[in-house]
N, C-alpha and C. Protein backbone atom coordinates (compact mmCIF):
# COMPACT_ATOMS: atom_id res chain seq x y z
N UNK A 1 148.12 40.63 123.52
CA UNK A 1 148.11 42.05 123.24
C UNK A 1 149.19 42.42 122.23
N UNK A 2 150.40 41.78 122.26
CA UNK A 2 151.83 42.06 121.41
C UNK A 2 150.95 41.93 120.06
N UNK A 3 150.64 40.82 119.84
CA UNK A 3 150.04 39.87 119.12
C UNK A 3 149.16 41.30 117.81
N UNK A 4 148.25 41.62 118.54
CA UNK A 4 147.08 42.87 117.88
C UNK A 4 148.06 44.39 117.81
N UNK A 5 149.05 44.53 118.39
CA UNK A 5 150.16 45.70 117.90
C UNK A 5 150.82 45.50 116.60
N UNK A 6 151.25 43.63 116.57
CA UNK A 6 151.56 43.29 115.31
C UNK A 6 151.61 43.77 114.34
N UNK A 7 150.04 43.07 114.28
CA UNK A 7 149.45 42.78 113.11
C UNK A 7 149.06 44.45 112.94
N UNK A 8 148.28 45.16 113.94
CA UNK A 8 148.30 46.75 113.78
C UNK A 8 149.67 47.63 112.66
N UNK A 9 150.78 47.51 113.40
CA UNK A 9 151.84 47.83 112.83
C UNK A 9 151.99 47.32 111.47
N UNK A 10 151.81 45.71 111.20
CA UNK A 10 152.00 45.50 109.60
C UNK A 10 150.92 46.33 109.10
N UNK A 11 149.80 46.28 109.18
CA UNK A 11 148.66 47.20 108.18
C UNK A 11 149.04 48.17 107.92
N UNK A 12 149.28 49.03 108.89
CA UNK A 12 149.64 50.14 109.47
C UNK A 12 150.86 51.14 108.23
N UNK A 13 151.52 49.98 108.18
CA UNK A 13 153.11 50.62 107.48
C UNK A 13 152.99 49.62 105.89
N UNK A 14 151.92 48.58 106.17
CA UNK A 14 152.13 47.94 104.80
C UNK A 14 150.72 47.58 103.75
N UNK A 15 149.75 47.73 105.18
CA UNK A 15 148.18 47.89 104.08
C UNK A 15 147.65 46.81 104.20
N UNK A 16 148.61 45.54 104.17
CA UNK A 16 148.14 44.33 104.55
C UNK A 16 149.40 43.37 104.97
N UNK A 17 148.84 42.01 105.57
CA UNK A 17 150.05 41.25 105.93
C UNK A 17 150.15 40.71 104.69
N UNK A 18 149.49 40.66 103.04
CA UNK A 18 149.82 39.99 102.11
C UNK A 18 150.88 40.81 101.43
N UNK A 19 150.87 41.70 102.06
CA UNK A 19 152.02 43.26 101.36
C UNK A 19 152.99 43.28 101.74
N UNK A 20 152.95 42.93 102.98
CA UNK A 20 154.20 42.42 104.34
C UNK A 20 154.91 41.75 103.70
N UNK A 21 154.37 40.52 103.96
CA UNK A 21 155.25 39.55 103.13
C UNK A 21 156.10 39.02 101.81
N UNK A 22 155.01 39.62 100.89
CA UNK A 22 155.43 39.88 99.41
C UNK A 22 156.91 41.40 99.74
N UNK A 23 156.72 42.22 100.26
CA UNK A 23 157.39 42.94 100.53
C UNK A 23 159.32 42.50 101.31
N UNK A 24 158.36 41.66 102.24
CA UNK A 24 159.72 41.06 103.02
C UNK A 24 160.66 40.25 102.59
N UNK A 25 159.59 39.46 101.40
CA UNK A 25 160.06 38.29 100.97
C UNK A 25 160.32 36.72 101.86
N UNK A 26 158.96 36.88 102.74
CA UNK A 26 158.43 35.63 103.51
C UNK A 26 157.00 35.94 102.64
N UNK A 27 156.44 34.78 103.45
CA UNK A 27 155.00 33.49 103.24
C UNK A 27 153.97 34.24 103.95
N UNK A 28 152.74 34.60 103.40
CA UNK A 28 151.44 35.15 104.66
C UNK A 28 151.37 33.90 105.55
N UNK A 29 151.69 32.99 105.48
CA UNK A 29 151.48 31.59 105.89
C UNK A 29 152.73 32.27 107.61
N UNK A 30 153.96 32.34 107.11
CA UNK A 30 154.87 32.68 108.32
C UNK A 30 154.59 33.86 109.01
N UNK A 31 154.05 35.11 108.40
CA UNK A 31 153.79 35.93 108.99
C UNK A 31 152.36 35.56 110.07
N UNK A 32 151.72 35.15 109.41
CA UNK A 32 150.01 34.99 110.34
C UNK A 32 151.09 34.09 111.42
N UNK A 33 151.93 32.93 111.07
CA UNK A 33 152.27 32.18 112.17
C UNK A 33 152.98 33.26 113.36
N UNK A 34 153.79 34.44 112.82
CA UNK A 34 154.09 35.15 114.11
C UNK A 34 153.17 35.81 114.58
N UNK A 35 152.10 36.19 113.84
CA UNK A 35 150.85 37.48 114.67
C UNK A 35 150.44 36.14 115.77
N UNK A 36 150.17 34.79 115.30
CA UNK A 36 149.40 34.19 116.06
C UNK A 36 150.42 33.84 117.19
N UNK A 37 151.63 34.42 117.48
CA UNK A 37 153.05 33.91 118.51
C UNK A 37 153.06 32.48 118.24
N UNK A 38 152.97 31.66 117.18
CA UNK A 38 153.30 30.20 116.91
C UNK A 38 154.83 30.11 116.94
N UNK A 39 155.58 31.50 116.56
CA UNK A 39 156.71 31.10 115.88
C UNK A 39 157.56 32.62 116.57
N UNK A 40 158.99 33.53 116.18
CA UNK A 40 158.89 34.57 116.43
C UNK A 40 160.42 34.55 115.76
N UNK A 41 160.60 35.56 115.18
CA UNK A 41 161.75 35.95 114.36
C UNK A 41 163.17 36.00 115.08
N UNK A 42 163.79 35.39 115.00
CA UNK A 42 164.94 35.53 115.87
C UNK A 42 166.31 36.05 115.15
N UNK A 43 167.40 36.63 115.98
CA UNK A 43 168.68 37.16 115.34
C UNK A 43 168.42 38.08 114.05
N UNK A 44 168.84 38.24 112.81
CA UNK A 44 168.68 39.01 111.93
C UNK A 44 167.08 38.98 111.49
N UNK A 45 166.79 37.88 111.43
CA UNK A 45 165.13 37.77 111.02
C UNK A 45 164.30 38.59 111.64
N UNK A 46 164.59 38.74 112.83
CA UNK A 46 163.86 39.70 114.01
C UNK A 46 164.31 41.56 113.34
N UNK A 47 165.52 41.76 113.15
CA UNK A 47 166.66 42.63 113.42
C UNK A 47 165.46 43.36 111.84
N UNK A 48 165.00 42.08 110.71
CA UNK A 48 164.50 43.00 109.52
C UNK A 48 163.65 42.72 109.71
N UNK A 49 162.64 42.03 110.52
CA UNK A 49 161.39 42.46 110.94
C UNK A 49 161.19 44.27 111.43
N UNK A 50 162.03 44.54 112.54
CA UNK A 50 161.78 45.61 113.37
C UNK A 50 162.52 46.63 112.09
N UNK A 51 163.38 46.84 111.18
CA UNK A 51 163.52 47.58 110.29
C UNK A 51 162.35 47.76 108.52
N UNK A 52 162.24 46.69 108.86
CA UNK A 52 161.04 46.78 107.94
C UNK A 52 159.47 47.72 108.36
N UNK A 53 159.25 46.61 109.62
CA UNK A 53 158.00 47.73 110.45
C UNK A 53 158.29 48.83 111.00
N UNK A 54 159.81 49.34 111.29
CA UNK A 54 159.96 50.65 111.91
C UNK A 54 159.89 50.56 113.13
N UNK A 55 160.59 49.61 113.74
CA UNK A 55 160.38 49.44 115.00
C UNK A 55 161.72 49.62 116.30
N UNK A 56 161.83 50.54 116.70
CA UNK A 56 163.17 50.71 116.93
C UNK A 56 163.46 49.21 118.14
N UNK A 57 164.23 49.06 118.24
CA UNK A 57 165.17 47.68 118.91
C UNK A 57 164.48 47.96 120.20
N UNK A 58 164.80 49.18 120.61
CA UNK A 58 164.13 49.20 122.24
C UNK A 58 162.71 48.72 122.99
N UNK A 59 162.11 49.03 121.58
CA UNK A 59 160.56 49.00 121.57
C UNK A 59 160.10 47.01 120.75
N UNK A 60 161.07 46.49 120.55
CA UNK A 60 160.89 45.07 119.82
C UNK A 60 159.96 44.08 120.85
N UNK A 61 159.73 44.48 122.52
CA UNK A 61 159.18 43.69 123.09
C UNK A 61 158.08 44.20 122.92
N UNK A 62 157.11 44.94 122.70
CA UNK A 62 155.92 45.95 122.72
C UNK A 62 155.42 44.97 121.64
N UNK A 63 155.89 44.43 120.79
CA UNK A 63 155.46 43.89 119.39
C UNK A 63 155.98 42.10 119.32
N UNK A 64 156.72 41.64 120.09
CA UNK A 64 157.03 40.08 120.19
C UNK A 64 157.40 40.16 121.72
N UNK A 65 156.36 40.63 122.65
CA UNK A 65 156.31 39.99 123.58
C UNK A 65 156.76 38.90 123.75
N UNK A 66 155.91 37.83 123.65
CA UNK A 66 156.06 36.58 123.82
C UNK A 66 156.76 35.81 123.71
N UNK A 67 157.40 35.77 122.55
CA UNK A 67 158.54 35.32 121.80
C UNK A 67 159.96 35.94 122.18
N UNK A 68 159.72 37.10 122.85
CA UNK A 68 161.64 37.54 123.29
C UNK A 68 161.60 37.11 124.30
N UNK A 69 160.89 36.53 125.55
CA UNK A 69 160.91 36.24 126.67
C UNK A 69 161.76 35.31 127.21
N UNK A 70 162.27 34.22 125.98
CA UNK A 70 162.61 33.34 126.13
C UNK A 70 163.90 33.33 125.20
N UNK A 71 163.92 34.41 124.92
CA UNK A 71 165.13 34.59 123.51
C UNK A 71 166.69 35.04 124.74
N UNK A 72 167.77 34.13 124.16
CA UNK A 72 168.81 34.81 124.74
C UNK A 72 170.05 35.55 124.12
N UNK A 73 170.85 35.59 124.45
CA UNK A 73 172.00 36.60 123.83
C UNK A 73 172.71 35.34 122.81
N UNK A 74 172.95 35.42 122.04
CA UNK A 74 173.77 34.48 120.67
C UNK A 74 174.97 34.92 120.30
């Protein structure tokens, strides 16, 4: 479900994940790998994920479920 908020949210704020990325300055290749939870942005990578999509910090599990579950304090 995180997974389809994602990818929702990139369209959403960027039109496409090829916009995302060109935008972010990552790979559609890395991005599809986080919609698909293969992978998940951690520490600052995460920090300009959720500033890029507009995602306030509180709300970062709504959108990487999966991937913070297992994430700890650094």
């Amino acid at each position: 479900m995180a997974r389809l908020k994602l990818k929702g949210r990139i369209i959403e704020t960027f039109g496409s994940v090829n916009a995302f990325a060109k935008q972010y300055g990552t790979t559609r290749q890395t991005v599809n790998n986080v919609i698909r939870g293969e992978c998940t942005p951690k520490g600052f990578a995460l920090l300009g994920w959720l500033t890029a999509l507009r995602i306030p910090e509180n709300e970062a599990y709504i959108f990487f479920a999966e991937g913070l579950e297992n994430q700890t304090e650094e």
